[in-house]
C-alpha atoms as a PDB file:
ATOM      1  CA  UNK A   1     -28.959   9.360  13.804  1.00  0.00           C
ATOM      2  CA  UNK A   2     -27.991   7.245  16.985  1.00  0.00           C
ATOM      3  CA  UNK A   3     -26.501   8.687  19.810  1.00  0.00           C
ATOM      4  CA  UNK A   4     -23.337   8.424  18.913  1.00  0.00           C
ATOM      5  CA  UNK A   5     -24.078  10.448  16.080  1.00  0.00           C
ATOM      6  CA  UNK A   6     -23.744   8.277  13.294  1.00  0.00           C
ATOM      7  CA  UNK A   7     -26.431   7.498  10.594  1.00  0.00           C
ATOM      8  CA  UNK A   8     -28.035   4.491  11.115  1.00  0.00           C
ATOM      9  CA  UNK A   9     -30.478   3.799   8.178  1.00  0.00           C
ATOM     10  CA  UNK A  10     -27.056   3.869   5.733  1.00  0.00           C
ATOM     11  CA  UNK A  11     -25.834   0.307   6.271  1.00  0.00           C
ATOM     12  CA  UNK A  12     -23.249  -1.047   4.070  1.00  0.00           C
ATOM     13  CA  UNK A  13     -22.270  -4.313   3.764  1.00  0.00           C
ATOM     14  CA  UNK A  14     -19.208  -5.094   5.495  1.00  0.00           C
ATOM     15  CA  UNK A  15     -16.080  -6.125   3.586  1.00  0.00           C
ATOM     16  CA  UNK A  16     -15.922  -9.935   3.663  1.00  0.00           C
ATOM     17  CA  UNK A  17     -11.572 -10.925   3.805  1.00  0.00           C
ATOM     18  CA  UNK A  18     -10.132 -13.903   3.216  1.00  0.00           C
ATOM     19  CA  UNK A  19      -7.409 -14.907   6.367  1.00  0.00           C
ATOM     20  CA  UNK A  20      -4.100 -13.871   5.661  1.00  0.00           C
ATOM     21  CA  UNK A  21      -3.284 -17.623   5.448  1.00  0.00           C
ATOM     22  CA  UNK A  22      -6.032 -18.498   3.094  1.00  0.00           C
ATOM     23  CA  UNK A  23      -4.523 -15.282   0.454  1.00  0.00           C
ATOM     24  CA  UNK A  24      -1.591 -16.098   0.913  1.00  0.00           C
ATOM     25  CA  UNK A  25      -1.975 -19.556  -0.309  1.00  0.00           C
ATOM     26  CA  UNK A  26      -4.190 -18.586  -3.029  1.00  0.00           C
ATOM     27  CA  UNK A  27      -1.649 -16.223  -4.267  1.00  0.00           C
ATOM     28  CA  UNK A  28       0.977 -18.742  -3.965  1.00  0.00           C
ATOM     29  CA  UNK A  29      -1.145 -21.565  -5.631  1.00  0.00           C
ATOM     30  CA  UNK A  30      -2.002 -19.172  -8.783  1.00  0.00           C
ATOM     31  CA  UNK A  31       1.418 -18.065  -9.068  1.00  0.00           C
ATOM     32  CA  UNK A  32       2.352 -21.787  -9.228  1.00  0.00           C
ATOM     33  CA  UNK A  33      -0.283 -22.401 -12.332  1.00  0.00           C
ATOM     34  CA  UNK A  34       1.036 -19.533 -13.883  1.00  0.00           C
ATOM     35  CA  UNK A  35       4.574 -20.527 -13.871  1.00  0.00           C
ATOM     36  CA  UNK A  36       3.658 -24.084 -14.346  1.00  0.00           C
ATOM     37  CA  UNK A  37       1.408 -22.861 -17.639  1.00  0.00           C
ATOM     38  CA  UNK A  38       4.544 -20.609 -19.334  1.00  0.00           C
ATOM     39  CA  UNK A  39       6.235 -23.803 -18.976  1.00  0.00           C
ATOM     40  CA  UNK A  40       4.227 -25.813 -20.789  1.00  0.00           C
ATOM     41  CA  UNK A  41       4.097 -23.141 -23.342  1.00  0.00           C
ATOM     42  CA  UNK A  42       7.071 -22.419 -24.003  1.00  0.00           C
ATOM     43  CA  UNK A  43       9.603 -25.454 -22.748  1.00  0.00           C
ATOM     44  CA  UNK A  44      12.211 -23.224 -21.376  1.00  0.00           C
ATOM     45  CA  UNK A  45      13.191 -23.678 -17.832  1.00  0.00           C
ATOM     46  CA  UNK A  46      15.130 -20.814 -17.420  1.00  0.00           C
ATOM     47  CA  UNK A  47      13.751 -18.610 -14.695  1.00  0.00           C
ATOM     48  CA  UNK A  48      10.251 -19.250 -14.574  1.00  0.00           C
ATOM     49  CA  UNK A  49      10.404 -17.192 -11.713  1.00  0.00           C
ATOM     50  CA  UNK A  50      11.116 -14.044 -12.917  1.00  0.00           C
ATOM     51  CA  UNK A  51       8.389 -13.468 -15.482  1.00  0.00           C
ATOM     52  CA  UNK A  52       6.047 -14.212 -12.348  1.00  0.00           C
ATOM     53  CA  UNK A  53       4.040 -10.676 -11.788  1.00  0.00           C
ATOM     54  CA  UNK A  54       2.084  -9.806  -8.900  1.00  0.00           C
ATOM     55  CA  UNK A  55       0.115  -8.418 -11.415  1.00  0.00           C
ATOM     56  CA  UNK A  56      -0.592 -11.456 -13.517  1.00  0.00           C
ATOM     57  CA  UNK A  57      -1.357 -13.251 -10.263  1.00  0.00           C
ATOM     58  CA  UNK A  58      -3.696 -10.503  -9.213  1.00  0.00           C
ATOM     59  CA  UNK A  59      -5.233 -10.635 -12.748  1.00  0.00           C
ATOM     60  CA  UNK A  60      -5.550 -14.297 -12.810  1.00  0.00           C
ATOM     61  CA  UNK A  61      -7.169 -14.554  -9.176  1.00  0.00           C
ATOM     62  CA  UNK A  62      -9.839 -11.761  -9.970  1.00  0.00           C
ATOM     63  CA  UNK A  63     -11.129 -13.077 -13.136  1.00  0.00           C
ATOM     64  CA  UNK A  64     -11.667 -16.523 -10.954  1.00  0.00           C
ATOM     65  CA  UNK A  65     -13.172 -14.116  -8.490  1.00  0.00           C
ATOM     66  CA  UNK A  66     -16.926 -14.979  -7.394  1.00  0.00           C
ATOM     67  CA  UNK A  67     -19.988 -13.279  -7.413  1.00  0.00           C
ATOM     68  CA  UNK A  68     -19.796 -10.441  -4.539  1.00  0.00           C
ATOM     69  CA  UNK A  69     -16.062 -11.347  -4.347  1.00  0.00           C
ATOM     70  CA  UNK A  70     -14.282  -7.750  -4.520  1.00  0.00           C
ATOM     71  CA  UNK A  71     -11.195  -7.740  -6.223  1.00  0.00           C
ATOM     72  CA  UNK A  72      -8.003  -8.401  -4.768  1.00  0.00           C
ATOM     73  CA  UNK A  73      -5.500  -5.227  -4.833  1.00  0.00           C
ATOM     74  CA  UNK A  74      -1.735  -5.090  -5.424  1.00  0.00           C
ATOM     75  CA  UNK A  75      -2.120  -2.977  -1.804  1.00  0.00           C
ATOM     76  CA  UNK A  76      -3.855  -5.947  -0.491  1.00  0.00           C
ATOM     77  CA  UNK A  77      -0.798  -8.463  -1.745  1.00  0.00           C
ATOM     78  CA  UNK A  78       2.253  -5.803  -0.075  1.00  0.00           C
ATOM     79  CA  UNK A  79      -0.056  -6.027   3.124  1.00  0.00           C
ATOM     80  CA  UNK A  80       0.378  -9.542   3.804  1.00  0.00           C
ATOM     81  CA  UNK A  81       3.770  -9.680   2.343  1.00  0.00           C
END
């Protein structure tokens, strides 16, 4: 233990975030493919918009998600918006 009293010999690596700009965009961007990909699919306009889920975003993003990448969170998404 250090002096502070805090264990030493358990480091964990620290959390590696993406700036709030940088998720935001992503989040935007994927939400964009999504929409852009029902359209295709289906040929409706309608509103695209409101079939958008921040879950199917989230879904989307984290199986594009990197090695070591941790996945993104719906808490994650309501903190930046």
């Amino acid at each position: 233990m250090s002096a502070a009293g805090t264990k030493t010999d358990d480091v964990s690596p620290r959390r590696r975030r993406r700036p709030r700009a940088q998720t935001r965009a992503l989040l935007l961007d994927t939400a964009t493919t999504l929409v852009m990909e029902q359209l295709v699919a289906s040929g409706e306009v309608g509103n695209l918009l409101a079939a958008v889920r921040v879950t199917d975003v989230l879904a989307a993003i984290n199986e594009q998600a990197g090695p070591g990448e941790f996945p993104m969170t719906t808490g994650a998404v309501y903190q930046i918006w």
